[in-house]
C-alpha atoms as a PDB file:
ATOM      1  CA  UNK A   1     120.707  51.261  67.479  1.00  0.00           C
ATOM      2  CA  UNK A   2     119.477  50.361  64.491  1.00  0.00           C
ATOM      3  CA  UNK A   3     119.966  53.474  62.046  1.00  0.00           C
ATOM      4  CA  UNK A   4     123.669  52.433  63.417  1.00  0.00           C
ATOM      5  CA  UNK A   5     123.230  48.879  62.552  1.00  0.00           C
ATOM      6  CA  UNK A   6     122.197  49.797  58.984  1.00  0.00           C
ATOM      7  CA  UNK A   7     125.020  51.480  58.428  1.00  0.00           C
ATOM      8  CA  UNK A   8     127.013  48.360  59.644  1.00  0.00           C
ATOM      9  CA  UNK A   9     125.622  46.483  57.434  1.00  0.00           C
ATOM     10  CA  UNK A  10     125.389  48.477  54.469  1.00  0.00           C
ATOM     11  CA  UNK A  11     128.493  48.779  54.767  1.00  0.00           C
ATOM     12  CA  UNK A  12     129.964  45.592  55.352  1.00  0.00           C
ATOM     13  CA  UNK A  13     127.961  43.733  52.357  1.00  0.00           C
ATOM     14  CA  UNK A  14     129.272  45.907  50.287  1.00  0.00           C
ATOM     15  CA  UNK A  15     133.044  47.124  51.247  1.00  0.00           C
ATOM     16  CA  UNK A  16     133.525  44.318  53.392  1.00  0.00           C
ATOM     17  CA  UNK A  17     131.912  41.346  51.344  1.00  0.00           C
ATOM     18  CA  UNK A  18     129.408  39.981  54.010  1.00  0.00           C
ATOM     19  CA  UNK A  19     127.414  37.750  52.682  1.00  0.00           C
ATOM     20  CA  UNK A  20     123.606  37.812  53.068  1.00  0.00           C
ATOM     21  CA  UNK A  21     123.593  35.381  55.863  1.00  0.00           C
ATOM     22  CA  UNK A  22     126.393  37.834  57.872  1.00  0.00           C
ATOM     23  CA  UNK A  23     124.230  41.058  57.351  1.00  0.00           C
ATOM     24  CA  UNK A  24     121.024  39.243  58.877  1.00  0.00           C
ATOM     25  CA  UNK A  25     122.866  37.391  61.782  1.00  0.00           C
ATOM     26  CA  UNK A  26     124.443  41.216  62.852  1.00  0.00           C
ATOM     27  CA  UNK A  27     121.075  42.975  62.400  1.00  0.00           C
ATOM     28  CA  UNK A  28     119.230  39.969  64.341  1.00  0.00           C
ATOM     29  CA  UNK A  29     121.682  40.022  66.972  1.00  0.00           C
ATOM     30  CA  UNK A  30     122.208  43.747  67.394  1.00  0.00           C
ATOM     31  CA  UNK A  31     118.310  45.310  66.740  1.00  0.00           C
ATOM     32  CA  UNK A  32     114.899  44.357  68.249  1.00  0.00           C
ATOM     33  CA  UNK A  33     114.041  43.398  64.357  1.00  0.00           C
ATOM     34  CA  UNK A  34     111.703  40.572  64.053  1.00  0.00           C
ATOM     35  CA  UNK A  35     113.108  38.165  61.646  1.00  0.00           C
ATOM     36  CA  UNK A  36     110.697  39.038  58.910  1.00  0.00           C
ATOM     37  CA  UNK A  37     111.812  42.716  58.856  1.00  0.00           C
ATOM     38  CA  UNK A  38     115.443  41.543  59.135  1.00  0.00           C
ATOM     39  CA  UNK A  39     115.155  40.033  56.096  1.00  0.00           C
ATOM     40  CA  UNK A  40     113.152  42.628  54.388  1.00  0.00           C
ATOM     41  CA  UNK A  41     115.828  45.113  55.442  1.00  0.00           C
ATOM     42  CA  UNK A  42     118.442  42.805  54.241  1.00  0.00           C
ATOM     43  CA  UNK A  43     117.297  42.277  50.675  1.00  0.00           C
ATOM     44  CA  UNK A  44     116.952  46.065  50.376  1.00  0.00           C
ATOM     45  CA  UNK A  45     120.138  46.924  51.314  1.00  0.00           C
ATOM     46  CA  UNK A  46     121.558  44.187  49.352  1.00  0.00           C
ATOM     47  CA  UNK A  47     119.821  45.884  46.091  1.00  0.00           C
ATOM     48  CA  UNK A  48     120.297  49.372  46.994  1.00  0.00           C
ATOM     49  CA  UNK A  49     124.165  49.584  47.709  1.00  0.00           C
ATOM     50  CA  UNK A  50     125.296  52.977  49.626  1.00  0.00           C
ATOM     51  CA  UNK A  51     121.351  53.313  50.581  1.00  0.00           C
ATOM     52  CA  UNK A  52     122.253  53.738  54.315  1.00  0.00           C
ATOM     53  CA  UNK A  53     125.103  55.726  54.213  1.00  0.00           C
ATOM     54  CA  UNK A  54     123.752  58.084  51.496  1.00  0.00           C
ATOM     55  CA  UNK A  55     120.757  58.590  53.787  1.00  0.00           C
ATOM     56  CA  UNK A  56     122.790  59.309  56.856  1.00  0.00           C
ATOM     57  CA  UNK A  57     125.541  61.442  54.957  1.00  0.00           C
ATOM     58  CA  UNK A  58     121.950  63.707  53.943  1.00  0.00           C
ATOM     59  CA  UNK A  59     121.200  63.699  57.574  1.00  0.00           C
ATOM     60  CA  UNK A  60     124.693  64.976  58.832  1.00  0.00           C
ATOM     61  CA  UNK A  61     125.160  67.672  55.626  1.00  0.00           C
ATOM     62  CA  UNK A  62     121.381  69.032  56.279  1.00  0.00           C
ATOM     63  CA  UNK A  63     121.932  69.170  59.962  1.00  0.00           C
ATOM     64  CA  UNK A  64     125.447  71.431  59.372  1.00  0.00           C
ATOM     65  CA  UNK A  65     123.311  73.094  56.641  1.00  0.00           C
ATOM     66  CA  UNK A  66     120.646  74.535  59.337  1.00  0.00           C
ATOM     67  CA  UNK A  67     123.534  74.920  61.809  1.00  0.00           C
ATOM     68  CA  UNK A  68     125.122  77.890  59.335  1.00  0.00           C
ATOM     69  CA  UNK A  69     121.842  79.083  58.426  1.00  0.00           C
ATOM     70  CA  UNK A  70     120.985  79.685  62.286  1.00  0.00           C
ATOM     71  CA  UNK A  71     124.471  81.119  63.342  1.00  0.00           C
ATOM     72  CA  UNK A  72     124.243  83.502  59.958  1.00  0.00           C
ATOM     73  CA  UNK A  73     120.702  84.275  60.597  1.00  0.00           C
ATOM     74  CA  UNK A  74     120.125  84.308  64.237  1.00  0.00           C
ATOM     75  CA  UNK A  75     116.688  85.417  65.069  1.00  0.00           C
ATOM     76  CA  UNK A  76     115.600  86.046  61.771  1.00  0.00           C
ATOM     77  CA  UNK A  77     116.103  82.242  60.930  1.00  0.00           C
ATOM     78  CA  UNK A  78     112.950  80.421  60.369  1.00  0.00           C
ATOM     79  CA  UNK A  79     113.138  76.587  60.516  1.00  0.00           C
ATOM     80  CA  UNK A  80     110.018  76.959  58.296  1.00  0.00           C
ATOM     81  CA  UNK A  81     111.622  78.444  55.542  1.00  0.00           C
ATOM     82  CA  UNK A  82     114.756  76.795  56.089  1.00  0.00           C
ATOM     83  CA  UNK A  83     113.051  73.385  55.329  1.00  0.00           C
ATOM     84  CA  UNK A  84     110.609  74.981  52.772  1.00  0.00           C
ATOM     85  CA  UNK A  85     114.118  75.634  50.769  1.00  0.00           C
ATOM     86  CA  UNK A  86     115.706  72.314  51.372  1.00  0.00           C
ATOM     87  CA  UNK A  87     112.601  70.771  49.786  1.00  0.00           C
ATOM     88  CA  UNK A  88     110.882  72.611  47.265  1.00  0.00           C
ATOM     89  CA  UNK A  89     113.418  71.207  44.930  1.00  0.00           C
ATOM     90  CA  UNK A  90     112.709  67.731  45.259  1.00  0.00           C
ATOM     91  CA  UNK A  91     115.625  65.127  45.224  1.00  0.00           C
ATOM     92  CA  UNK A  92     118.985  66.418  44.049  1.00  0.00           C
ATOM     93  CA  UNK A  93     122.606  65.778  44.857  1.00  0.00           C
ATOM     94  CA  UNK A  94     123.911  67.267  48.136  1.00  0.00           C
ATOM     95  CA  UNK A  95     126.338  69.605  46.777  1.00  0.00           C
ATOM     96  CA  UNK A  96     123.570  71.216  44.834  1.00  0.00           C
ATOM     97  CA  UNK A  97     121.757  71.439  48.207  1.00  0.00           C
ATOM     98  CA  UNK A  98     124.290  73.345  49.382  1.00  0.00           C
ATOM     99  CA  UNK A  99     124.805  75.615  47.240  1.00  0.00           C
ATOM    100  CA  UNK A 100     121.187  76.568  47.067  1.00  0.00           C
ATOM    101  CA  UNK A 101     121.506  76.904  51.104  1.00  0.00           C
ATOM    102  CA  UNK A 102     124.134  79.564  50.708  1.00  0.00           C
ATOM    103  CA  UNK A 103     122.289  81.232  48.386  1.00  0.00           C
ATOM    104  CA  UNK A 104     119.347  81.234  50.819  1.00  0.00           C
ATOM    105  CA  UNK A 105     121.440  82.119  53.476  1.00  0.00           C
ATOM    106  CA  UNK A 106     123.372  85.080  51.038  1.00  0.00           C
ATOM    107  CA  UNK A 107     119.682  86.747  50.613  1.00  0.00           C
ATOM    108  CA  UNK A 108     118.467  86.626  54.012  1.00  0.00           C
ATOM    109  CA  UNK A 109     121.261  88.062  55.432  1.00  0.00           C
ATOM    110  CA  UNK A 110     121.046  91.402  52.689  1.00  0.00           C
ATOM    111  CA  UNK A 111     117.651  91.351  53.473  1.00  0.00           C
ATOM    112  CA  UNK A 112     117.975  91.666  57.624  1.00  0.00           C
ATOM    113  CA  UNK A 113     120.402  94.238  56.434  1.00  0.00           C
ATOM    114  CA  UNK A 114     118.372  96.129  54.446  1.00  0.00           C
ATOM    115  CA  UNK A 115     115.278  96.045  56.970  1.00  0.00           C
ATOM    116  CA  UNK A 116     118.020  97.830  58.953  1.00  0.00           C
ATOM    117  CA  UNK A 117     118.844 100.918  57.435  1.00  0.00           C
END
């Protein structure tokens, strides 16, 4: 409930115009927060626009990301290597991500291939 809630409120400080009282009476009234962490959460969002949705937008694009890799690779993928490639690059923009997926995915594939002849 409350990775929802953060996106709620992300979300409606900053398309919606909440104000910083509106953000903490939704994530007080809709989370288990105490009122300290409400707050803390509050003031972070409020200084970090997009910080929610940019972390749940990751989520969603590695989680289709690891879907293609396992439907290309079938029992050759390794969620191992799949995760040693989405992070031995550090931080990067997601498009970036995905292209060096499909290159990932590209090799493997040639390489099951190849094993097979």
């Amino acid at each position: 409930m409350w990775r929802a809630c953060r996106l709620v409120v992300d979300t409606g400080m900053h398309a919606q115009g909440w104000s910083r009282q509106q953000a903490m009476d939704y994530l007080a009234n809709n989370t288990a927060l105490s009122l300290h962490n409400v707050q803390t959460e509050i003031d972070r969002y409020i200084s970090w626009p997009g910080q929610a949705l940019s972390y749940k937008i990751g989520e969603l694009t590695i989680k289709r990301l690891r879907k293609k890799a396992e439907d290309a690779l079938g029992e050759s993928f390794d969620l191992r290597d799949f995760h040693d490639q989405v992070l031995k690059n550090g931080s990067m923009p997601l498009s970036m991500l995905e292209t060096i997926i499909n290159q990932y995915i590209t090799e493997k594939v040639e390489n099951v291939q190849e094993n097979k002849k």
